[in-house]
N, C-alpha and C. Protein backbone atom coordinates (compact mmCIF):
# COMPACT_ATOMS: atom_id res chain seq x y z
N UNK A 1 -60.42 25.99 -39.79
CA UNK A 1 -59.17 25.49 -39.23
C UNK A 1 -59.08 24.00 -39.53
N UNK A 2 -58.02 23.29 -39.68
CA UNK A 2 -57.42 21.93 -39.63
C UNK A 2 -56.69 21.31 -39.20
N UNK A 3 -56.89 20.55 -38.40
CA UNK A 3 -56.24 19.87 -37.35
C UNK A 3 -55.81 18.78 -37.93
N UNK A 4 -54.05 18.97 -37.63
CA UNK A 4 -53.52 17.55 -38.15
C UNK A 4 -53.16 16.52 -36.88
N UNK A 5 -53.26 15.22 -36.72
CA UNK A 5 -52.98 14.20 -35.40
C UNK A 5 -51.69 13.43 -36.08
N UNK A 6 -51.06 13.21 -35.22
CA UNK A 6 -49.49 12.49 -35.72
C UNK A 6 -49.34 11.52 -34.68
N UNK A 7 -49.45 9.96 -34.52
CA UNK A 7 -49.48 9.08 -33.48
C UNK A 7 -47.73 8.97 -34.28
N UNK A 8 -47.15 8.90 -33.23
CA UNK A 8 -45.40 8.53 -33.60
C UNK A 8 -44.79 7.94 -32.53
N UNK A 9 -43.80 6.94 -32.53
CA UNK A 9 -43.81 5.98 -31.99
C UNK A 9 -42.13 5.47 -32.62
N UNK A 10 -41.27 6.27 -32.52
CA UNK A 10 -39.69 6.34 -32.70
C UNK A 10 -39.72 6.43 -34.10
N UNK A 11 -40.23 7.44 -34.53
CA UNK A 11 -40.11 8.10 -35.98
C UNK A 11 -39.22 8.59 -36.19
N UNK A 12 -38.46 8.49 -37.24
CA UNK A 12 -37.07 9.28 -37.35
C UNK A 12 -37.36 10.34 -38.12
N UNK A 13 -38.10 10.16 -39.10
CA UNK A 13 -38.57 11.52 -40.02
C UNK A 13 -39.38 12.39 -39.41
N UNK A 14 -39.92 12.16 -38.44
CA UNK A 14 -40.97 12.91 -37.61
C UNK A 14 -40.94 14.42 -37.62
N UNK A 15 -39.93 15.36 -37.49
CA UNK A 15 -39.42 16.56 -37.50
C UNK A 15 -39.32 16.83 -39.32
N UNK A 16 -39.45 16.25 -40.08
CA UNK A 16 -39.34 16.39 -41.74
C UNK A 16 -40.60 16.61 -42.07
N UNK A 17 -41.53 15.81 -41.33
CA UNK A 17 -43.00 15.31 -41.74
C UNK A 17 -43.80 16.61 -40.94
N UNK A 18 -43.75 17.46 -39.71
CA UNK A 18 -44.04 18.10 -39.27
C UNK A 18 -43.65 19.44 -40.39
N UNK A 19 -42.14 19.51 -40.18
CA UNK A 19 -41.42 20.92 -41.20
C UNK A 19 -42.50 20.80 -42.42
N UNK A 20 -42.49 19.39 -43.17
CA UNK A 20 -42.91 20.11 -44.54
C UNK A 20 -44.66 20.38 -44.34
N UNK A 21 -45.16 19.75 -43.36
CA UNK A 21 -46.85 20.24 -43.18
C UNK A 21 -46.68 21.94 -43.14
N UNK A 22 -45.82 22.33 -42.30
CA UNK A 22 -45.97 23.38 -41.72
C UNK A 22 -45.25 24.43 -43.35
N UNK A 23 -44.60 23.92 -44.05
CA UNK A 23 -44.13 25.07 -44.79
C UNK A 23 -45.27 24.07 -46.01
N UNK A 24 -46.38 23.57 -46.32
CA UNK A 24 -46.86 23.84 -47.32
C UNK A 24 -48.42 24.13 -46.79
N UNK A 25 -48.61 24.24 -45.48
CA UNK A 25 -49.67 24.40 -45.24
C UNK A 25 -50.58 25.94 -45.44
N UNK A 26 -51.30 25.79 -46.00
CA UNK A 26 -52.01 26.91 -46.27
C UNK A 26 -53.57 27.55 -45.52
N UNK A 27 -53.76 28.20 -44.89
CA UNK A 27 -54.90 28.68 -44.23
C UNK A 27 -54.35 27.99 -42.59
N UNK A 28 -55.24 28.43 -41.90
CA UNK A 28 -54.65 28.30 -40.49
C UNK A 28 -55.10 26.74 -39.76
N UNK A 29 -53.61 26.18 -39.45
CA UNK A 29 -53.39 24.78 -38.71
C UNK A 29 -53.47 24.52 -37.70
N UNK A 30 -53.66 23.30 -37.00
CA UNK A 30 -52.96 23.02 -36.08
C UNK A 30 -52.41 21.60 -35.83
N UNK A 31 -51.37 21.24 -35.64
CA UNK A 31 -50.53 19.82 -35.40
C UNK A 31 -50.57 19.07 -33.93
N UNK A 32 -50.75 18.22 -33.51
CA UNK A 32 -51.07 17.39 -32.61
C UNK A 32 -50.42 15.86 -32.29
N UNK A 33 -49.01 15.96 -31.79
CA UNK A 33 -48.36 14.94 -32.20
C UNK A 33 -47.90 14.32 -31.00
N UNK A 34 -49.01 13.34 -30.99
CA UNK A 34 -48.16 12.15 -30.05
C UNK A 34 -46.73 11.07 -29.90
N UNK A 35 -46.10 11.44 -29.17
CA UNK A 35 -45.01 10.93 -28.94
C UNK A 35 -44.80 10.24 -28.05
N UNK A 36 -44.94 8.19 -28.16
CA UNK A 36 -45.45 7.17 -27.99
C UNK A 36 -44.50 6.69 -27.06
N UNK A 37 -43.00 6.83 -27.42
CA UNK A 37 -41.86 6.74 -27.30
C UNK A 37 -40.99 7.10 -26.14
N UNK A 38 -41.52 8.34 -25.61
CA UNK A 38 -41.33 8.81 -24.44
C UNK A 38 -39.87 9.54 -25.08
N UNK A 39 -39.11 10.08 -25.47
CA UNK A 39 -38.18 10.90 -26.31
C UNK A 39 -38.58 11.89 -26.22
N UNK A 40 -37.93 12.68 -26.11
CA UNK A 40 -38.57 14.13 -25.89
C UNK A 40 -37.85 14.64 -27.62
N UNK A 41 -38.95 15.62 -28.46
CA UNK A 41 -38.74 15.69 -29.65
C UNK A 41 -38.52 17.40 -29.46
N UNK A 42 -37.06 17.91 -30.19
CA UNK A 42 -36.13 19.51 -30.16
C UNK A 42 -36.47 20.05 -31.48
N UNK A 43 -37.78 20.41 -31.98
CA UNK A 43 -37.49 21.31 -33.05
C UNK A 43 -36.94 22.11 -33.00
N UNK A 44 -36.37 22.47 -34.33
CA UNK A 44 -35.05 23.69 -34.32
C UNK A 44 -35.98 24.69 -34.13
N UNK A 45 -37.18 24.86 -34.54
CA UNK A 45 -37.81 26.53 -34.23
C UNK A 45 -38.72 25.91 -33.50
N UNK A 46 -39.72 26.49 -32.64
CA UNK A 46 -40.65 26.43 -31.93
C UNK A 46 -41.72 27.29 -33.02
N UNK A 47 -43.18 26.77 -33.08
CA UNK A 47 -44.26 26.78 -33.63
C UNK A 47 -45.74 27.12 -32.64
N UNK A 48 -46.36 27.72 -32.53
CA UNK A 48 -47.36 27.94 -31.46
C UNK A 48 -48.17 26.96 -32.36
N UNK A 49 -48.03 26.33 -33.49
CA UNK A 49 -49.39 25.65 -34.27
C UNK A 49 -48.86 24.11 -33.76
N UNK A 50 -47.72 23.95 -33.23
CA UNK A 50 -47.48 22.28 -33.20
C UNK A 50 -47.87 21.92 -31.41
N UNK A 51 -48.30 21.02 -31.02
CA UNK A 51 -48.04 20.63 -29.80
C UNK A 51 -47.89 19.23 -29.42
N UNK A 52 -46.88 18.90 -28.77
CA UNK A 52 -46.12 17.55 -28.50
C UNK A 52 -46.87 17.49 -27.35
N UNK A 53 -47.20 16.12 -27.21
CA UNK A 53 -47.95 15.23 -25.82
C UNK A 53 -46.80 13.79 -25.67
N UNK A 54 -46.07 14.06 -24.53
CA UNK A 54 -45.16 12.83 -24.02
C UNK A 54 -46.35 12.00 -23.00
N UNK A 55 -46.71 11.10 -23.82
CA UNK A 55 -47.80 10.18 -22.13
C UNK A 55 -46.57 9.76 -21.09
N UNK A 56 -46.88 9.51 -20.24
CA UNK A 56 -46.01 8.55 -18.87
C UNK A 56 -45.93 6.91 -19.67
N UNK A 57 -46.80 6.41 -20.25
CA UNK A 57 -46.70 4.86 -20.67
C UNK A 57 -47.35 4.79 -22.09
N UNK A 58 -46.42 4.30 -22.89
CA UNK A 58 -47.25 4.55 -24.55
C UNK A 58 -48.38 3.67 -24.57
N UNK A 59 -49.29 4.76 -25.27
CA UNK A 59 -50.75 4.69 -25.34
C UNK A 59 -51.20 4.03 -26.16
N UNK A 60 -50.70 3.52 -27.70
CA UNK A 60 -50.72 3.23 -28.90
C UNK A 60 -51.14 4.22 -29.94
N UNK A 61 -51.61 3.16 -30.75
CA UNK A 61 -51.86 3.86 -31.99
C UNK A 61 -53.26 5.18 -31.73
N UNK A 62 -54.48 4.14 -31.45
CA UNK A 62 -55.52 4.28 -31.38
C UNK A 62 -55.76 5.31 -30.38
N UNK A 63 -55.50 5.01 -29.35
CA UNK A 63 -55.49 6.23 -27.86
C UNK A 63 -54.66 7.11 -28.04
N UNK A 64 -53.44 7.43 -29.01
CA UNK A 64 -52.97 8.45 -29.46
C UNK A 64 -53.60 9.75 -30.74
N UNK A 65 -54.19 8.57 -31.71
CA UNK A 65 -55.34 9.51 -32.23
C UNK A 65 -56.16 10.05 -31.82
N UNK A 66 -56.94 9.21 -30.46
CA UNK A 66 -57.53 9.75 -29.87
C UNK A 66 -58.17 10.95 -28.58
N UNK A 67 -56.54 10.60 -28.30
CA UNK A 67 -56.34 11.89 -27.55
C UNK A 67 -55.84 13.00 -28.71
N UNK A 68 -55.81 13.36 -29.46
CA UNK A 68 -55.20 14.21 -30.43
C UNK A 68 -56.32 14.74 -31.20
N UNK A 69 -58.01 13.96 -31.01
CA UNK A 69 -59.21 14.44 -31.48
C UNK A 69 -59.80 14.93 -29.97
N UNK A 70 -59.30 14.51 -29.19
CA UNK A 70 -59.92 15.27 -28.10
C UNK A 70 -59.53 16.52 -28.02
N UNK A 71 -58.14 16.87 -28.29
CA UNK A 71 -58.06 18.46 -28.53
C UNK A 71 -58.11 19.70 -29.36
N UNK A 72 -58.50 18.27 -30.71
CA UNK A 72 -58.13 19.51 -31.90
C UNK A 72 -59.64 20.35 -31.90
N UNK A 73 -59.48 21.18 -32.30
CA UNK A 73 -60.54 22.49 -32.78
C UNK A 73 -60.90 22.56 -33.76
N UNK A 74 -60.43 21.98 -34.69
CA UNK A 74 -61.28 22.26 -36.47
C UNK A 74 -61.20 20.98 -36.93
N UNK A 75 -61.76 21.05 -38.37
CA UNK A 75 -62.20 19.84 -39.15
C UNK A 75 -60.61 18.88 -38.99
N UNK A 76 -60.76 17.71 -38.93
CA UNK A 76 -59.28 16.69 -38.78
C UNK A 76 -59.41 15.67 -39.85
């Protein structure tokens, strides 16, 4: 398995950058995307491989990667 971490922080492409992981990804994923910003992010489809983390107070860069290795399950 491969765990991808996404620290984002009012990304506008953010939903492009997720879509195209997910349609070229091959063997089984998982996405981990911090959202720094406090925005709540509407993919048009829902994914059981993506999961959005809204903190209460943005965390940064670093504590966003890092919470995003605290959950992943496979090589990152």
């Amino acid at each position: 398995m491969l765990s991808i971490i996404i620290p984002s922080y009012k990304e506008p492409y953010l939903l492009n950058t997720i879509n195209s992981i997910l349609s070229c990804a091959q063997g089984e994923i998982e996405i981990f995307v911090n959202v720094d910003d406090g925005n709540p992010i509407t993919p048009q489809k829902k994914d059981k491989r993506v999961t959005f983390n809204y903190p209460e107070t943005p965390l940064g860069m670093r504590a966003g990667i890092n919470l995003g290795l605290s959950k992943a399950r496979g090589k990152y």
